[in-house]
Protein backbone atom coordinates (compact mmCIF):
# COMPACT_ATOMS: atom_id res chain seq x y z
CA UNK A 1 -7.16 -22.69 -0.10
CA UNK A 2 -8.66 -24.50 -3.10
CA UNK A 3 -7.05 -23.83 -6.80
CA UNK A 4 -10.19 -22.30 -7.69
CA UNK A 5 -10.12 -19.85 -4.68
CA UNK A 6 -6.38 -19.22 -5.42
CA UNK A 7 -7.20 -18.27 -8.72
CA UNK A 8 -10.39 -16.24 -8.05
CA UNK A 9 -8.23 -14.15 -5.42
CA UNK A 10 -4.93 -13.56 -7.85
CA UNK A 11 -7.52 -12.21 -10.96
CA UNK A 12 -9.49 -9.78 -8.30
CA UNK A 13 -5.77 -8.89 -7.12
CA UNK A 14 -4.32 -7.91 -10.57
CA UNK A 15 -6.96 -8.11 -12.92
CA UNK A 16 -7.05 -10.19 -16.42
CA UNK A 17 -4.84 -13.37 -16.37
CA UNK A 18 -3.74 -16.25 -18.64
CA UNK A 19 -3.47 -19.54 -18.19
CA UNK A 20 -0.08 -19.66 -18.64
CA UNK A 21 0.20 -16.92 -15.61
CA UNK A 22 -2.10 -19.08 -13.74
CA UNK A 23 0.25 -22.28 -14.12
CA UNK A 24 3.63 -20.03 -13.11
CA UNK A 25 1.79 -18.76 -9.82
CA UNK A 26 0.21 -22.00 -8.83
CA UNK A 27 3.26 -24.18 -9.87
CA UNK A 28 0.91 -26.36 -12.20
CA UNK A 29 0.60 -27.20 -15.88
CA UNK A 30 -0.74 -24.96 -18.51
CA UNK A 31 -3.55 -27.26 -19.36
CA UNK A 32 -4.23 -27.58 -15.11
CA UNK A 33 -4.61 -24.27 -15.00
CA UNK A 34 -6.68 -23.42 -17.96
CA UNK A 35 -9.14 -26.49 -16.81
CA UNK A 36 -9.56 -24.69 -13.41
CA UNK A 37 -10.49 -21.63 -15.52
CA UNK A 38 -12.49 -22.99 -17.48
CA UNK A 39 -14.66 -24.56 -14.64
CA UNK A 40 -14.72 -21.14 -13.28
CA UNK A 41 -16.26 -19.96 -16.65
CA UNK A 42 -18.66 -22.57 -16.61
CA UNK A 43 -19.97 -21.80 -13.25
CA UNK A 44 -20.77 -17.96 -14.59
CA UNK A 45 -17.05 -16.74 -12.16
CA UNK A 46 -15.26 -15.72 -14.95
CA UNK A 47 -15.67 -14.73 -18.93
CA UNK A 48 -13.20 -14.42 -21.46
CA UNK A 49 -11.75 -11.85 -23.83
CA UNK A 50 -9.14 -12.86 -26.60
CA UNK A 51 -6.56 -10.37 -26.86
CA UNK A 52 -4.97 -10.40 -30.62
CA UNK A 53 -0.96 -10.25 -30.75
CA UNK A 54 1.78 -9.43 -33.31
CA UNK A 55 2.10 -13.38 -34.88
CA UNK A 56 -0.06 -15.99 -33.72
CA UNK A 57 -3.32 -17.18 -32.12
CA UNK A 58 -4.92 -14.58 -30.10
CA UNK A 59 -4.10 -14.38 -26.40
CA UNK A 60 -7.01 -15.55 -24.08
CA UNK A 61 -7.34 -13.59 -20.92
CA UNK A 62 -9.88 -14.26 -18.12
CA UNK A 63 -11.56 -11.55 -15.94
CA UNK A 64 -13.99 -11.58 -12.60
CA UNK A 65 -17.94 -11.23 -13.57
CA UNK A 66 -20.78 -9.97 -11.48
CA UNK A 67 -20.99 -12.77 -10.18
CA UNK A 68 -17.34 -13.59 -9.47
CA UNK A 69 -16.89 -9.70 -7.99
CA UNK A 70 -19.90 -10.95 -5.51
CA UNK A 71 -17.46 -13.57 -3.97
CA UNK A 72 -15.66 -11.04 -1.94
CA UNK A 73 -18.55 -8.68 -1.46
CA UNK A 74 -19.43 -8.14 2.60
CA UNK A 75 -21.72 -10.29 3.50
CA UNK A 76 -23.28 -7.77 6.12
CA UNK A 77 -23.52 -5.15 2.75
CA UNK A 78 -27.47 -5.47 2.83
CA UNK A 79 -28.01 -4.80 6.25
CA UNK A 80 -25.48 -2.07 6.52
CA UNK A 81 -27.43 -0.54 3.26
CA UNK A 82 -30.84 -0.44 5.52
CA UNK A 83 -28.70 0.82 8.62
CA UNK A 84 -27.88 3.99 5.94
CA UNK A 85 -31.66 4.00 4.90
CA UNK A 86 -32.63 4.29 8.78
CA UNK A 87 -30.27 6.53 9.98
CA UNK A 88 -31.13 9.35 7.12
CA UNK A 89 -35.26 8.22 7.57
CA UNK A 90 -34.80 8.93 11.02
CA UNK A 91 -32.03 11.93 11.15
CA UNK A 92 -31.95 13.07 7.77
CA UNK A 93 -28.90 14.03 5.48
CA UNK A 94 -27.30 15.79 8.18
CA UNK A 95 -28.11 13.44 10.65
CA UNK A 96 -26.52 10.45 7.97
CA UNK A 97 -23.11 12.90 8.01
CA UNK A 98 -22.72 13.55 11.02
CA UNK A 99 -22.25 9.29 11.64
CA UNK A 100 -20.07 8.95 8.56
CA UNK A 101 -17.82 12.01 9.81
CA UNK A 102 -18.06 9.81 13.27
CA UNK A 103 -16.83 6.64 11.87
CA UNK A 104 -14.21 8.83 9.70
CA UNK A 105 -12.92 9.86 13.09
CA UNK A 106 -12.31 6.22 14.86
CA UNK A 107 -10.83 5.17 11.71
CA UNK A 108 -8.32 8.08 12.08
CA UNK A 109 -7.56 7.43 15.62
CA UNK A 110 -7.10 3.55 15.58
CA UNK A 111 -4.88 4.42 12.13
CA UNK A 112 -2.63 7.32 14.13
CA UNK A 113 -2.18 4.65 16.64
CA UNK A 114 -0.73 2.44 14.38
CA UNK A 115 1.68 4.92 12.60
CA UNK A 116 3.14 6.64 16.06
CA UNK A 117 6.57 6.24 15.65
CA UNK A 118 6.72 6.45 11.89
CA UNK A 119 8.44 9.68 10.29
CA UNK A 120 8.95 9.36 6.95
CA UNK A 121 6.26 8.93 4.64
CA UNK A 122 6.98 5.40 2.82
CA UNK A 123 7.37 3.91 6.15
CA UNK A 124 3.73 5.47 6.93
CA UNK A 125 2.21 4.03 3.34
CA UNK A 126 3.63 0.76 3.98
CA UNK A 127 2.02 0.68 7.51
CA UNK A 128 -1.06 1.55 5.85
CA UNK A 129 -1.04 -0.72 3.76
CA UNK A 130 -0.88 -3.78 6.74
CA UNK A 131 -4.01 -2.03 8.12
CA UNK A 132 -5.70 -1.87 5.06
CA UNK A 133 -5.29 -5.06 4.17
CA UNK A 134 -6.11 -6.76 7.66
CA UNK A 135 -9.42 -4.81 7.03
CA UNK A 136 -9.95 -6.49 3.99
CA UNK A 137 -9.66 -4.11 1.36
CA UNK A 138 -6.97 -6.37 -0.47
CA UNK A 139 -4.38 -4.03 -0.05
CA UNK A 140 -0.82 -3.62 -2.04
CA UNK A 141 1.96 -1.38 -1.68
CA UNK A 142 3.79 0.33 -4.96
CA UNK A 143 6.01 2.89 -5.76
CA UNK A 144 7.05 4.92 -8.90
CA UNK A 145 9.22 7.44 -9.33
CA UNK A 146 7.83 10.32 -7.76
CA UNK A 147 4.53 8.96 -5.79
CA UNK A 148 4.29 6.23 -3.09
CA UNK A 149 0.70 4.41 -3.99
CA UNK A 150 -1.98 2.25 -2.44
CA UNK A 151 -3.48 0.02 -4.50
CA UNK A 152 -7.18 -1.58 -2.71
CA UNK A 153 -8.27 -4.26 -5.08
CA UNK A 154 -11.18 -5.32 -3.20
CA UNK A 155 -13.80 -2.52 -1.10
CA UNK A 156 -15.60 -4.26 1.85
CA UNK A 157 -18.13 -1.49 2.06
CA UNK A 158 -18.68 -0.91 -1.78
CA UNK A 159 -22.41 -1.30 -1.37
CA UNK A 160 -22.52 1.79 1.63
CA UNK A 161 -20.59 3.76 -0.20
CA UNK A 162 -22.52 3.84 -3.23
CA UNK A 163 -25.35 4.65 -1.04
CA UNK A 164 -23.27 7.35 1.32
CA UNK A 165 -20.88 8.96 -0.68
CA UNK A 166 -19.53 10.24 2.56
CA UNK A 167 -17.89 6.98 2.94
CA UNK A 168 -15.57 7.44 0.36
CA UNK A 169 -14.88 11.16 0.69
CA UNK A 170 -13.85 9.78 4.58
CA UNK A 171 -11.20 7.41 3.21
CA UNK A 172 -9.73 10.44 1.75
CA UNK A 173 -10.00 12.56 4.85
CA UNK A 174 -8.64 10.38 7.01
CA UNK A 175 -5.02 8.90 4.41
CA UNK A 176 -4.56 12.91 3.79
CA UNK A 177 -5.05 13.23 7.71
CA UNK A 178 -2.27 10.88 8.00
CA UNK A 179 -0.03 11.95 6.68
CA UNK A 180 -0.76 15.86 6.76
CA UNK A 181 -0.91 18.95 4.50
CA UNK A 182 3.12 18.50 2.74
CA UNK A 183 1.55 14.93 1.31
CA UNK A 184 -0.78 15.33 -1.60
CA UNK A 185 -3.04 11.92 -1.72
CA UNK A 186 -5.09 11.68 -4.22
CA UNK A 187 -7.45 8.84 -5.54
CA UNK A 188 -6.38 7.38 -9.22
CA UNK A 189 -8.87 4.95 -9.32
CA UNK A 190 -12.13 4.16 -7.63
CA UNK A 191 -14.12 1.35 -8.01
CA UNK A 192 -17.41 2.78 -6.77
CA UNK A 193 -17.01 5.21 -10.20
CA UNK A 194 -16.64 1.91 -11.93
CA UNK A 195 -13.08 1.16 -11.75
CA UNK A 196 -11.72 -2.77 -10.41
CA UNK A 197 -9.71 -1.47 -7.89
CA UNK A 198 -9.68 1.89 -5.34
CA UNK A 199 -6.00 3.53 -5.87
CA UNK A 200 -4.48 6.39 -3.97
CA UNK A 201 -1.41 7.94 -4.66
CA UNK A 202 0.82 9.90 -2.10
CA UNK A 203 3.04 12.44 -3.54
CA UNK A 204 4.87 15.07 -1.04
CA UNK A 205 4.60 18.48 -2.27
């Protein structure tokens, strides 16, 4: 993978970076890293925002644009989009839920698959995690104190779901699903509402 790629993948993973981050994770120099940045800029991938401090110059963070967002985007989104528009042309609303509540099922079933075995809940996240993440949804694993969370930095079918909101009320169905009615999972974050990043947190009740 390229520097630039590298780079482009660690800001869409945890957000607004420095240079001087960009150097530690990369193992190059300051000024390395904030060239590689900078070329990103140029090219319309990134913009900057200077963060003021305590003492001293201002901090200079970078952050994904559009444009840089529209590197990871699914590059079937379009034609999935006009699959949506068909389906509800063709079968109306009902006809649209009744295939989102079908592919809300498969995902369950290849997901249970994966988890038989598995009894304890963090052991069940973590899984879900792996499967998450092989699906592309840039996945990560965290816990706090009292909650076991999934963090999906990147959605692969942002552009249906902002045309089917079915879609995401499915991703829902099928984690709580999962891991049944003494989990509470509930979505923190949700990048179809705006936010960078989809995140669910598990909490048993």
């Amino acid at each position: 993978m390229k520097a630039t790629d590298h780079i482009i993948d660690i800001i869409k993973r945890e957000g607004a970076v420095t240079a001087k981050h960009v150097a530690q994770r990369l193992n190059i120099t300051t000024m390395g890293a904030r060239q590689h940045l900078q070329s990103l800029e140029s090219d319309g991938l990134l913009h900057i925002e200077d963060v003021k401090v305590k003492v001293g110059r201002p901090n200079r963070h970078w952050s994904l644009t559009d444009k840089g967002h529209a590197n990871f985007s699914d590059r079937h989104a379009d034609l999935t989009v006009q699959f949506i528009d068909a389906i509800e042309t063709v079968f109306g609303s009902e006809g649209l839920e009744k295939v989102a509540k079908e592919r809300e099922l498969i995902t369950l079933a290849n997901y249970a698959e994966q988890l038989i075995g598995l009894s304890d809940l963090e052991s069940k996240i973590i899984k879900l995690t792996e499967l998450r993440e092989k699906d592309g949804y840039m996945a990560e694993y965290q816990k706090d104190h009292s909650s076991f969370i999934l963090i999906e930095n990147h959605c692969p079918i942002c552009k249906a779901a902002s045309r089917c909101k079915a879609l995401c009320q499915s991703e829902l169905n099928v984690f709580q699903s999962l891991v049944g009615e003494n989990t509470r999972v509930e979505r923190d974050e949700h990048i179809v509402s705006g936010a960078r990043r989809c995140v669910y947190r598990f909490t048993q009740r």
